[in-house]
PDB file of N, CA and C in Angstrom:
ATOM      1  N   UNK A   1     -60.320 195.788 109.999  1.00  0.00           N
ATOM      2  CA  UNK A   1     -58.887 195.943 110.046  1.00  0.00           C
ATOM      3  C   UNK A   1     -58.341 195.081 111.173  1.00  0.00           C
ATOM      4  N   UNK A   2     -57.377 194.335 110.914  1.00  0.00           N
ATOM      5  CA  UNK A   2     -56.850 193.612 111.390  1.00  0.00           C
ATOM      6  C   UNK A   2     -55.389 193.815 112.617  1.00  0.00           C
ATOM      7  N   UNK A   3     -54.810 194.035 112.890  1.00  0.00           N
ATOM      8  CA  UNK A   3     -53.332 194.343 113.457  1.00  0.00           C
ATOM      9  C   UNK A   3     -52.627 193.337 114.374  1.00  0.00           C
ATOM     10  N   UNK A   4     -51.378 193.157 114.768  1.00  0.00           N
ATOM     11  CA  UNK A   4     -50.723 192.364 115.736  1.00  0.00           C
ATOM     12  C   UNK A   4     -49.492 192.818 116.404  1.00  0.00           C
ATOM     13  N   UNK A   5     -49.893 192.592 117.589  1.00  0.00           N
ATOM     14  CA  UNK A   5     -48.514 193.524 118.854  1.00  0.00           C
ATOM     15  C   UNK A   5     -47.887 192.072 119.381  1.00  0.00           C
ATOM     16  N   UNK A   6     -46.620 192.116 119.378  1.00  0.00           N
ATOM     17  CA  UNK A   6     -45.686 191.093 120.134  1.00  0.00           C
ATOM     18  C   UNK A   6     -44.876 191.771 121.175  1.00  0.00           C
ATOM     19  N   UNK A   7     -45.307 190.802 122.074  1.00  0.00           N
ATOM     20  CA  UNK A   7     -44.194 191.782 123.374  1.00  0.00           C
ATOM     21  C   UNK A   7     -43.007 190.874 123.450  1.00  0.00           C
ATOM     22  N   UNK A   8     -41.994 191.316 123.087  1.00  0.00           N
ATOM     23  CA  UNK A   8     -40.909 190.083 124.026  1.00  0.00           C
ATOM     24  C   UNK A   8     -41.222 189.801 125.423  1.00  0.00           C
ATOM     25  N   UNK A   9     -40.404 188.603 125.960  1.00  0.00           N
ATOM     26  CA  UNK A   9     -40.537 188.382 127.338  1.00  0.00           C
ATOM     27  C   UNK A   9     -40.353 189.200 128.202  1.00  0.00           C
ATOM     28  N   UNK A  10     -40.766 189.776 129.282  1.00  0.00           N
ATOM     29  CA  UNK A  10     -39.756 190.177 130.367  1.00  0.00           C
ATOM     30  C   UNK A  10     -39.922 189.657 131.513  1.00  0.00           C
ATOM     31  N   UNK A  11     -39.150 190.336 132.605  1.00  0.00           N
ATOM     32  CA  UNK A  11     -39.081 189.977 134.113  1.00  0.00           C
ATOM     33  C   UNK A  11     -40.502 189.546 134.249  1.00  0.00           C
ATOM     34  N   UNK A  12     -40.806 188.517 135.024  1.00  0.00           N
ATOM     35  CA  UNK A  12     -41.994 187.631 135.668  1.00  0.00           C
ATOM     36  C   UNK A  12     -42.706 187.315 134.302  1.00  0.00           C
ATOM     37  N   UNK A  13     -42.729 187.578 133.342  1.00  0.00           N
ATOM     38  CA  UNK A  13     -43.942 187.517 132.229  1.00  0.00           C
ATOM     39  C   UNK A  13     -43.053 186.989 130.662  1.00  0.00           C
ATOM     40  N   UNK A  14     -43.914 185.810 130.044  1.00  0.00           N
ATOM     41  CA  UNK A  14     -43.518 185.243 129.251  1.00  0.00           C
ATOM     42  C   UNK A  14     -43.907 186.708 127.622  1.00  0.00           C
ATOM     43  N   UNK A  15     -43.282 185.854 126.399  1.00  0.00           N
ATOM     44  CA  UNK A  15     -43.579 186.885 125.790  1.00  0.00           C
ATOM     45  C   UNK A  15     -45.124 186.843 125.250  1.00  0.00           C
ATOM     46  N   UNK A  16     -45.311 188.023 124.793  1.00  0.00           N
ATOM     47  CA  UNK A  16     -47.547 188.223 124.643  1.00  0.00           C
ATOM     48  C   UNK A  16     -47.617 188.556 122.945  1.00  0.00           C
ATOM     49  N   UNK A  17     -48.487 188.203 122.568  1.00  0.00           N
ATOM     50  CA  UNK A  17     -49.240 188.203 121.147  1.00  0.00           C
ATOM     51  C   UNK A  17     -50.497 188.665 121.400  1.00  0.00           C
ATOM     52  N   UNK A  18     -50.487 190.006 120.587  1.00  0.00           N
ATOM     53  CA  UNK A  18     -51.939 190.457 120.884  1.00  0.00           C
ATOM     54  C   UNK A  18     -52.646 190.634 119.693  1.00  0.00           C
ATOM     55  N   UNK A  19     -53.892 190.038 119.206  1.00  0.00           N
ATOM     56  CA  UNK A  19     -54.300 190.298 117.745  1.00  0.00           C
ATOM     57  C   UNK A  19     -55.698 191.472 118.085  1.00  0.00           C
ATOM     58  N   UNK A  20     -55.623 192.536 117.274  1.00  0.00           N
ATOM     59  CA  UNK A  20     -56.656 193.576 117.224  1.00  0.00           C
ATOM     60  C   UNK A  20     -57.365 193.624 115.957  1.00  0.00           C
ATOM     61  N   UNK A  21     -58.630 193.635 116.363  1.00  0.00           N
ATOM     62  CA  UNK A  21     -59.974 193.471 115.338  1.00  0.00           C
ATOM     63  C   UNK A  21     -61.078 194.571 115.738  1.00  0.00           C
ATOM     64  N   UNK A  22     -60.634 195.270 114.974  1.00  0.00           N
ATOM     65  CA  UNK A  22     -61.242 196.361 114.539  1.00  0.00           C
ATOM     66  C   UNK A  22     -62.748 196.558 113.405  1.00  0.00           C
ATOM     67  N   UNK A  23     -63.814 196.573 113.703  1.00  0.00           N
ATOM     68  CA  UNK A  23     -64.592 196.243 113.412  1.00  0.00           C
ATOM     69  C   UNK A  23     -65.567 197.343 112.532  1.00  0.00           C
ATOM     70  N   UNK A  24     -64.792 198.673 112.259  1.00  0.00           N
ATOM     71  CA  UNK A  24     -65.757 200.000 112.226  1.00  0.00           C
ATOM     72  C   UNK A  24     -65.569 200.647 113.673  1.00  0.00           C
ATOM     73  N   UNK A  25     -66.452 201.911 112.839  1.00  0.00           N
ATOM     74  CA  UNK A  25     -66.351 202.755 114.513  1.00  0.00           C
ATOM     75  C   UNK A  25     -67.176 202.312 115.594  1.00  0.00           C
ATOM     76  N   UNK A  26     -66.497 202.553 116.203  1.00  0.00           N
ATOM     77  CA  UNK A  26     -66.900 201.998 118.037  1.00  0.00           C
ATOM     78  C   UNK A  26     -66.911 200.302 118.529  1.00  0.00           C
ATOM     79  N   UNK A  27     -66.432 199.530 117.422  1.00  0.00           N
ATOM     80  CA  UNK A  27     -66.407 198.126 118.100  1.00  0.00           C
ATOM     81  C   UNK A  27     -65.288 197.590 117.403  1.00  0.00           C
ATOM     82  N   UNK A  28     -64.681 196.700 118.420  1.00  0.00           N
ATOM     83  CA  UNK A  28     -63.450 196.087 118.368  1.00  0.00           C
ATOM     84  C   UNK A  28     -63.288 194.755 119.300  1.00  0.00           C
ATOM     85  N   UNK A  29     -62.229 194.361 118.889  1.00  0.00           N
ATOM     86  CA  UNK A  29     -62.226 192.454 119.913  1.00  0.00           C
ATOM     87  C   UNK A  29     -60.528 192.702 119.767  1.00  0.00           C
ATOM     88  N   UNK A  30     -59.905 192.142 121.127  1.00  0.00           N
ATOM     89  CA  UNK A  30     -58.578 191.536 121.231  1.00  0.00           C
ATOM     90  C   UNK A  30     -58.908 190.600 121.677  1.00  0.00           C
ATOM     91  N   UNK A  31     -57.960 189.713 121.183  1.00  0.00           N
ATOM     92  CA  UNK A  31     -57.008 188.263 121.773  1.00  0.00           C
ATOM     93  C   UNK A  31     -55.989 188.892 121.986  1.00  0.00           C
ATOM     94  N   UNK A  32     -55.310 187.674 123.162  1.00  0.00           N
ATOM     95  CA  UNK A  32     -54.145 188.013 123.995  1.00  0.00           C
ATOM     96  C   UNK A  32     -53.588 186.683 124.082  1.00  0.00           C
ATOM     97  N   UNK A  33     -52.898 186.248 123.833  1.00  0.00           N
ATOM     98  CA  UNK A  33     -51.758 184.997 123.716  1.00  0.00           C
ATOM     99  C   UNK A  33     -50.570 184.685 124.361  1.00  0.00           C
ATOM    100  N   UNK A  34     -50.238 184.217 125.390  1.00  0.00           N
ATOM    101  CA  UNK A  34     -49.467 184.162 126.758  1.00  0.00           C
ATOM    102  C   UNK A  34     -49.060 183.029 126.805  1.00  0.00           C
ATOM    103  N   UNK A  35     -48.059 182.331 126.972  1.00  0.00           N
ATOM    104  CA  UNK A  35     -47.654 180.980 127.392  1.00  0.00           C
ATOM    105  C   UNK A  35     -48.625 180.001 127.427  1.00  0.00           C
ATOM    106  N   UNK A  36     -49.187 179.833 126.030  1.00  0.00           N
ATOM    107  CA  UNK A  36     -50.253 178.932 125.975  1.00  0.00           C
ATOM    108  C   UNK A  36     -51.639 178.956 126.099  1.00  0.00           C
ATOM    109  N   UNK A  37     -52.057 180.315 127.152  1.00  0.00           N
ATOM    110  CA  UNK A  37     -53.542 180.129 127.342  1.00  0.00           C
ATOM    111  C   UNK A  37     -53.873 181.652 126.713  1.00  0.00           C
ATOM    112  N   UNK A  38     -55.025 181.645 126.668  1.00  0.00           N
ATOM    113  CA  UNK A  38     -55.590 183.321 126.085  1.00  0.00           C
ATOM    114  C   UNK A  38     -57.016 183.599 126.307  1.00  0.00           C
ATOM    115  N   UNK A  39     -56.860 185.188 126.000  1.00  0.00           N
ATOM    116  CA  UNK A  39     -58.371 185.747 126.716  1.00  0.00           C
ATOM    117  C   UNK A  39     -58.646 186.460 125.647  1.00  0.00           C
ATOM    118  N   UNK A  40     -59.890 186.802 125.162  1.00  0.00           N
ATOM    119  CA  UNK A  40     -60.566 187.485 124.507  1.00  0.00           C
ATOM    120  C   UNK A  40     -61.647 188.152 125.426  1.00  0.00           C
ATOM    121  N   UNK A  41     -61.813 189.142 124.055  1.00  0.00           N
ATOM    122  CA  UNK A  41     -63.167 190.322 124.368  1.00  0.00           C
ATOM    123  C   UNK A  41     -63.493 190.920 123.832  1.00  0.00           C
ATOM    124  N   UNK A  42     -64.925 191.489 123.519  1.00  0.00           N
ATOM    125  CA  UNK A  42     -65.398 192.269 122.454  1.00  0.00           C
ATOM    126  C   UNK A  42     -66.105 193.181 122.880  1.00  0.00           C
ATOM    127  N   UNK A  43     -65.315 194.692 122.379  1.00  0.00           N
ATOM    128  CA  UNK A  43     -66.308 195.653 123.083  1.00  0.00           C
ATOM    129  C   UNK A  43     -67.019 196.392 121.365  1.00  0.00           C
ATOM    130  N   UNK A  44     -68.174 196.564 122.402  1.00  0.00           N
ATOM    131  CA  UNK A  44     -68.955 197.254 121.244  1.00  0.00           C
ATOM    132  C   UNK A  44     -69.835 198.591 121.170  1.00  0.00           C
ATOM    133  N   UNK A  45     -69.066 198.811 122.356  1.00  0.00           N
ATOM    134  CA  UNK A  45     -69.493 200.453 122.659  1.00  0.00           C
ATOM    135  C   UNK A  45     -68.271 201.451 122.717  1.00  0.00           C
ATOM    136  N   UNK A  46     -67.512 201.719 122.495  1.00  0.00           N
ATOM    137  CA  UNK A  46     -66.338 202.204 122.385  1.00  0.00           C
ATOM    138  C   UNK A  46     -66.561 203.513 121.951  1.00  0.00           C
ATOM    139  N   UNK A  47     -66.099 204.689 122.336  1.00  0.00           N
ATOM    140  CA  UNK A  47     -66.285 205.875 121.884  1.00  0.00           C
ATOM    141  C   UNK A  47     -65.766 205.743 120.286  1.00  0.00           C
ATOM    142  N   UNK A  48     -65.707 207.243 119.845  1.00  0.00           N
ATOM    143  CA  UNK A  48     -65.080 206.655 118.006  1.00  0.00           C
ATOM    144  C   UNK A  48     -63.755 206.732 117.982  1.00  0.00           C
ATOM    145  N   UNK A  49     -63.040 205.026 118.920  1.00  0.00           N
ATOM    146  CA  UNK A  49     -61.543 205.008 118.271  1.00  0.00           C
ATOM    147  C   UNK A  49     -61.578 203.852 118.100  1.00  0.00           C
ATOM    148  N   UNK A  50     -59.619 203.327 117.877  1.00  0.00           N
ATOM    149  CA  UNK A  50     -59.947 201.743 117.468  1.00  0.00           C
ATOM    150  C   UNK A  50     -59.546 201.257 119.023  1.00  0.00           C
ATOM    151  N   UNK A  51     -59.918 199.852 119.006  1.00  0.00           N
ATOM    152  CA  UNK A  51     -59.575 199.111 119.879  1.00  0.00           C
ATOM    153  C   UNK A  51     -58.210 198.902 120.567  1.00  0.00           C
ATOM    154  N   UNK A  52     -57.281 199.887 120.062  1.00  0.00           N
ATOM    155  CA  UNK A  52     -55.763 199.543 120.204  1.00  0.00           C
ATOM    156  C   UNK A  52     -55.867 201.058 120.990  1.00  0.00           C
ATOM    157  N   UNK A  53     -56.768 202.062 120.305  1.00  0.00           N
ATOM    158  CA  UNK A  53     -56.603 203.224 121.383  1.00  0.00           C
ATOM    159  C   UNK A  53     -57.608 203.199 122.686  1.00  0.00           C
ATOM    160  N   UNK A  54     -58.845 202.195 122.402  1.00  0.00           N
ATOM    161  CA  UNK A  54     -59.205 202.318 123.721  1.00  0.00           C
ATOM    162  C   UNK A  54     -58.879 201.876 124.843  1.00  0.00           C
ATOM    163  N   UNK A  55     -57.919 200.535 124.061  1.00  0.00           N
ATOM    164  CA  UNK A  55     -57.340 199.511 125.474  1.00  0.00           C
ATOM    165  C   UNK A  55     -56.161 200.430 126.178  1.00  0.00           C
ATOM    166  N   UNK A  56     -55.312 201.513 125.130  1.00  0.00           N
ATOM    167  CA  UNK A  56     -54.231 202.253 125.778  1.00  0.00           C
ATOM    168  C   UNK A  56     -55.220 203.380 126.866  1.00  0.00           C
ATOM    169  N   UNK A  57     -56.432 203.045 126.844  1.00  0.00           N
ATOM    170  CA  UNK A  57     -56.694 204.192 128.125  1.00  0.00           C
ATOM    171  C   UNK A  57     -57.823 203.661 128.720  1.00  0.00           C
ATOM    172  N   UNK A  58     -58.241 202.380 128.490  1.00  0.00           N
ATOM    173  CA  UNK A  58     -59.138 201.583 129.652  1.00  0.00           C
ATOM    174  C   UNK A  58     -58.292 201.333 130.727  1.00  0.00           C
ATOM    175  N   UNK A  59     -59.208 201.519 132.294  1.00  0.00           N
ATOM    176  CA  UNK A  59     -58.610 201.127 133.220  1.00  0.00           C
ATOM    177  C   UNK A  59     -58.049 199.579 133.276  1.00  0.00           C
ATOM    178  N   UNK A  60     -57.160 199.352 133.772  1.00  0.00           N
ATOM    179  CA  UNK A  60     -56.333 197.755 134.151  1.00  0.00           C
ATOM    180  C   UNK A  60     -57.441 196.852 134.501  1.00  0.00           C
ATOM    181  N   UNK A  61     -58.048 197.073 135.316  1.00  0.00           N
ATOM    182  CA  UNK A  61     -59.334 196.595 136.621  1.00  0.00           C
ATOM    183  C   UNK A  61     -60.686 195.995 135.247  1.00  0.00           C
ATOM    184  N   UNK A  62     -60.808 196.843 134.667  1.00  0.00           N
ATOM    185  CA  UNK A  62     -61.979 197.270 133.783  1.00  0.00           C
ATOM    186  C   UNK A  62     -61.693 195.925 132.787  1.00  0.00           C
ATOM    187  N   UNK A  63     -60.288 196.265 132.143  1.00  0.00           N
ATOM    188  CA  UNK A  63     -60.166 195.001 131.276  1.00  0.00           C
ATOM    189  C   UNK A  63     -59.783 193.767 131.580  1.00  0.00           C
ATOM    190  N   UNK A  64     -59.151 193.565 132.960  1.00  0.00           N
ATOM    191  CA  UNK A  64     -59.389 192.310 133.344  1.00  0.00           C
ATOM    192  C   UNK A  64     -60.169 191.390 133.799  1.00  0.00           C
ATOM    193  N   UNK A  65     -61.383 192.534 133.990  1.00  0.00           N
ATOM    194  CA  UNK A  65     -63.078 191.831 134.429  1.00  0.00           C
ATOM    195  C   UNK A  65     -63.587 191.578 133.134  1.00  0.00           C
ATOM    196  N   UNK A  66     -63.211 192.593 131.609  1.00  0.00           N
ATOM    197  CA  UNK A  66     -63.691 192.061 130.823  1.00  0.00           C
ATOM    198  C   UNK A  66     -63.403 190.829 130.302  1.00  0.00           C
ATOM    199  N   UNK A  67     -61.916 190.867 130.008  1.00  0.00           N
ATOM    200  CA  UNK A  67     -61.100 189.614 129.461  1.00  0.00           C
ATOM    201  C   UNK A  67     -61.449 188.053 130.025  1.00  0.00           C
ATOM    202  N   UNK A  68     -61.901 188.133 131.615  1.00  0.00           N
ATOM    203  CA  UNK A  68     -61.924 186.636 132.009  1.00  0.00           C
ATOM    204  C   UNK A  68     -61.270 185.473 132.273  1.00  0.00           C
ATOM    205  N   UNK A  69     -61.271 184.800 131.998  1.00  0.00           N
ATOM    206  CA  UNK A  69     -60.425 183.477 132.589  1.00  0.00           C
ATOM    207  C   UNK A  69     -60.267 183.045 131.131  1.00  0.00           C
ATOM    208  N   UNK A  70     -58.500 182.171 131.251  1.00  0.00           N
ATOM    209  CA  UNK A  70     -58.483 181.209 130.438  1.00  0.00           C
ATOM    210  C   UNK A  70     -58.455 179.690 130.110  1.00  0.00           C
ATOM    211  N   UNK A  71     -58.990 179.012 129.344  1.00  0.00           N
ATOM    212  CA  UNK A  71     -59.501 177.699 130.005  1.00  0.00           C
ATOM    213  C   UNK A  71     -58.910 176.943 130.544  1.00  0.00           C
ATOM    214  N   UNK A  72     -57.455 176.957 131.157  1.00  0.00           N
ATOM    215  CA  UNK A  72     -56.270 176.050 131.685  1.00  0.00           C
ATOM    216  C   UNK A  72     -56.353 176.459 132.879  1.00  0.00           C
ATOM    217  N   UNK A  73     -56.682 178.216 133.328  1.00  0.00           N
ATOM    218  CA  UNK A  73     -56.592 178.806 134.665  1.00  0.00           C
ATOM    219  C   UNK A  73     -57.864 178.770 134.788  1.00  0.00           C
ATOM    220  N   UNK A  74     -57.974 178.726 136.362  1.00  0.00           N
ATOM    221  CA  UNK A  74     -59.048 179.158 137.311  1.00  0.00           C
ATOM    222  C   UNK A  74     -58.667 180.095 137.807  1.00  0.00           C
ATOM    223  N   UNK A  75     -60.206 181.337 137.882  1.00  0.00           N
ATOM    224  CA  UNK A  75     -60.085 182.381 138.136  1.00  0.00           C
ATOM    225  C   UNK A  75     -59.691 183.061 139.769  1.00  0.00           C
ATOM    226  N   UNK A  76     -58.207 182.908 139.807  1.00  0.00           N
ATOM    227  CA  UNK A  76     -58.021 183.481 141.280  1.00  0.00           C
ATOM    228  C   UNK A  76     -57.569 184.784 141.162  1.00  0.00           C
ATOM    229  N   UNK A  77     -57.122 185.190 142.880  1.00  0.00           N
ATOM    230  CA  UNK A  77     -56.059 186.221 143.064  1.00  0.00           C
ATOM    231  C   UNK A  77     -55.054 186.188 141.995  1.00  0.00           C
ATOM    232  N   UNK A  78     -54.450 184.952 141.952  1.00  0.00           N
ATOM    233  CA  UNK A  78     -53.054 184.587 141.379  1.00  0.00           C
ATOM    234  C   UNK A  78     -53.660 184.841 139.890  1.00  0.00           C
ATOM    235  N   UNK A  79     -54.641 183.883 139.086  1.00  0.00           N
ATOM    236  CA  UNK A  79     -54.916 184.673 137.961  1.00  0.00           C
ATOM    237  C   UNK A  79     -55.312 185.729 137.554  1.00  0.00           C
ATOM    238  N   UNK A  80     -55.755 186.161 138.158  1.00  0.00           N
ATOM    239  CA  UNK A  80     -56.356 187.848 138.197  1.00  0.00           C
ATOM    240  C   UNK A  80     -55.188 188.798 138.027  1.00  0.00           C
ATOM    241  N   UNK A  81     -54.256 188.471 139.031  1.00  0.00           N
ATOM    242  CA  UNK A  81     -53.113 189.453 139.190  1.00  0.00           C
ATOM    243  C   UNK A  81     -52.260 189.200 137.760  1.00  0.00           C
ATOM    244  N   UNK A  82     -51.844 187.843 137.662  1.00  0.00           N
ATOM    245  CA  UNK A  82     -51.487 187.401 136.033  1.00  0.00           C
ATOM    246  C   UNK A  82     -51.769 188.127 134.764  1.00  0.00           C
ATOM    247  N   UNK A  83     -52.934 188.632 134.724  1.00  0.00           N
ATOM    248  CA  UNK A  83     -53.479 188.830 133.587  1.00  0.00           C
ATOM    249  C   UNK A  83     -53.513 190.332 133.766  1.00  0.00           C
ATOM    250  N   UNK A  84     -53.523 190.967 135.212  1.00  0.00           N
ATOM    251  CA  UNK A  84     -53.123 192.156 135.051  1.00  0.00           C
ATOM    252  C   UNK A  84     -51.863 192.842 134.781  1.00  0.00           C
ATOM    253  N   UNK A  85     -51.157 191.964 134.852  1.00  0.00           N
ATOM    254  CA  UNK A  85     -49.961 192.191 135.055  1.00  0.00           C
ATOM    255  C   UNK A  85     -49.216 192.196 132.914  1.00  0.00           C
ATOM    256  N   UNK A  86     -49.987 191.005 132.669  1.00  0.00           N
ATOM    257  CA  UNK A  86     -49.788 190.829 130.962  1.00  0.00           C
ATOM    258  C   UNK A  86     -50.896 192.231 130.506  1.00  0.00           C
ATOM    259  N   UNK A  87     -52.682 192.483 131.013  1.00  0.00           N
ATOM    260  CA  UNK A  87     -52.925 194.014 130.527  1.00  0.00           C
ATOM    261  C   UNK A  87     -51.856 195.265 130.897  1.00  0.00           C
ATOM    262  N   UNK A  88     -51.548 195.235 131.701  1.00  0.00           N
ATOM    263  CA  UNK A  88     -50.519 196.678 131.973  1.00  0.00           C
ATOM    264  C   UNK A  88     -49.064 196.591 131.136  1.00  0.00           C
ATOM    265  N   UNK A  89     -48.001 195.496 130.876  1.00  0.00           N
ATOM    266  CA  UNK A  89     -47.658 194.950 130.189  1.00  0.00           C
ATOM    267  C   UNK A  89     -48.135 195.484 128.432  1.00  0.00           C
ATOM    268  N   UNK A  90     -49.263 195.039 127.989  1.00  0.00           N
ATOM    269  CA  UNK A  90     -49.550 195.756 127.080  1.00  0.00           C
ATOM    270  C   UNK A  90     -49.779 196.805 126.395  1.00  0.00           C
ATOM    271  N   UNK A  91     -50.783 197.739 127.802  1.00  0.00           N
ATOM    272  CA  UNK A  91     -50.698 199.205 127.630  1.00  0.00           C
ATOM    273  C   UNK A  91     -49.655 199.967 127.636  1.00  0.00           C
ATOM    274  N   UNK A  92     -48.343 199.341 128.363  1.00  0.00           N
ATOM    275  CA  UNK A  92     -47.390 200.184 128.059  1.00  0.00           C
ATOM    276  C   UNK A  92     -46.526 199.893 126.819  1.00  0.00           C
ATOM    277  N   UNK A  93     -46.509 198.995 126.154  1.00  0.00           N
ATOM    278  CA  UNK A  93     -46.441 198.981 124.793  1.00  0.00           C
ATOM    279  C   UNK A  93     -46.907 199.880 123.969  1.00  0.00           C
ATOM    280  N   UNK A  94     -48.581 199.935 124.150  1.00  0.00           N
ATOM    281  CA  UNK A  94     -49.127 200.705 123.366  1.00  0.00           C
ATOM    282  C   UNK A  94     -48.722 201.801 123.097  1.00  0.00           C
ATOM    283  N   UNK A  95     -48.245 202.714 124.558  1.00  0.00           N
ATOM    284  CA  UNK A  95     -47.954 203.750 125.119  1.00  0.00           C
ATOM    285  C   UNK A  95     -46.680 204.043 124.447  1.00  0.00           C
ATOM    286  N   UNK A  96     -46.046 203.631 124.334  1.00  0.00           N
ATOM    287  CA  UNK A  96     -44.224 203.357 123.835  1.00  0.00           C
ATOM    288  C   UNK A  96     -44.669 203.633 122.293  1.00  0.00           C
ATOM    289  N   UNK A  97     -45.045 202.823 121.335  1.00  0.00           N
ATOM    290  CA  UNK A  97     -45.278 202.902 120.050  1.00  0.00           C
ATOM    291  C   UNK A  97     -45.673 203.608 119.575  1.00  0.00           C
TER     292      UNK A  97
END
């Protein structure tokens, strides 16, 4: 199963495209799509939900160590904080919907 979340823009953060791939129970992959660059990840241990409910209750910290760098950025403070800022950003989407 397939799905897709669009965030409009807001304050500091361009708008986000998130595609969810849902794989069966317990494994799933997002992409995340940001002003050009993007991060993926595939988890495959997941208790039995989908990937759209585990990311609404993985820690921030957790998925931005998973997610990684994207190939335009180098991995700093400044990207790190970036990408936390687009995961939290997302979860509260999730959270909202």
């Amino acid at each position: 199963m397939h799905d897709c979340l669009e965030i409009p823009a807001q304050s500091a953060l361009d708008g986000i495209t998130v595609y969810w791939h849902n794989y069966g129970s317990s494994k799933g992959m997002v992409t995340i799509v940001c002003w050009g660059s993007s991060w993926n990840a595939y988890f495959g241990g997941m208790p039995e939900e989908t990937i759209q409910e585990f990311f609404a209750k993985a820690d921030v910290g957790y998925l931005v160590g998973k997610l990684g760098t994207a190939q335009f950025l180098k991995q700093t403070k400044q990207h790190l904080g970036y990408l936390a800022r687009i995961v939290a950003a997302i979860k509260t989407a999730l959270v909202s919907a």
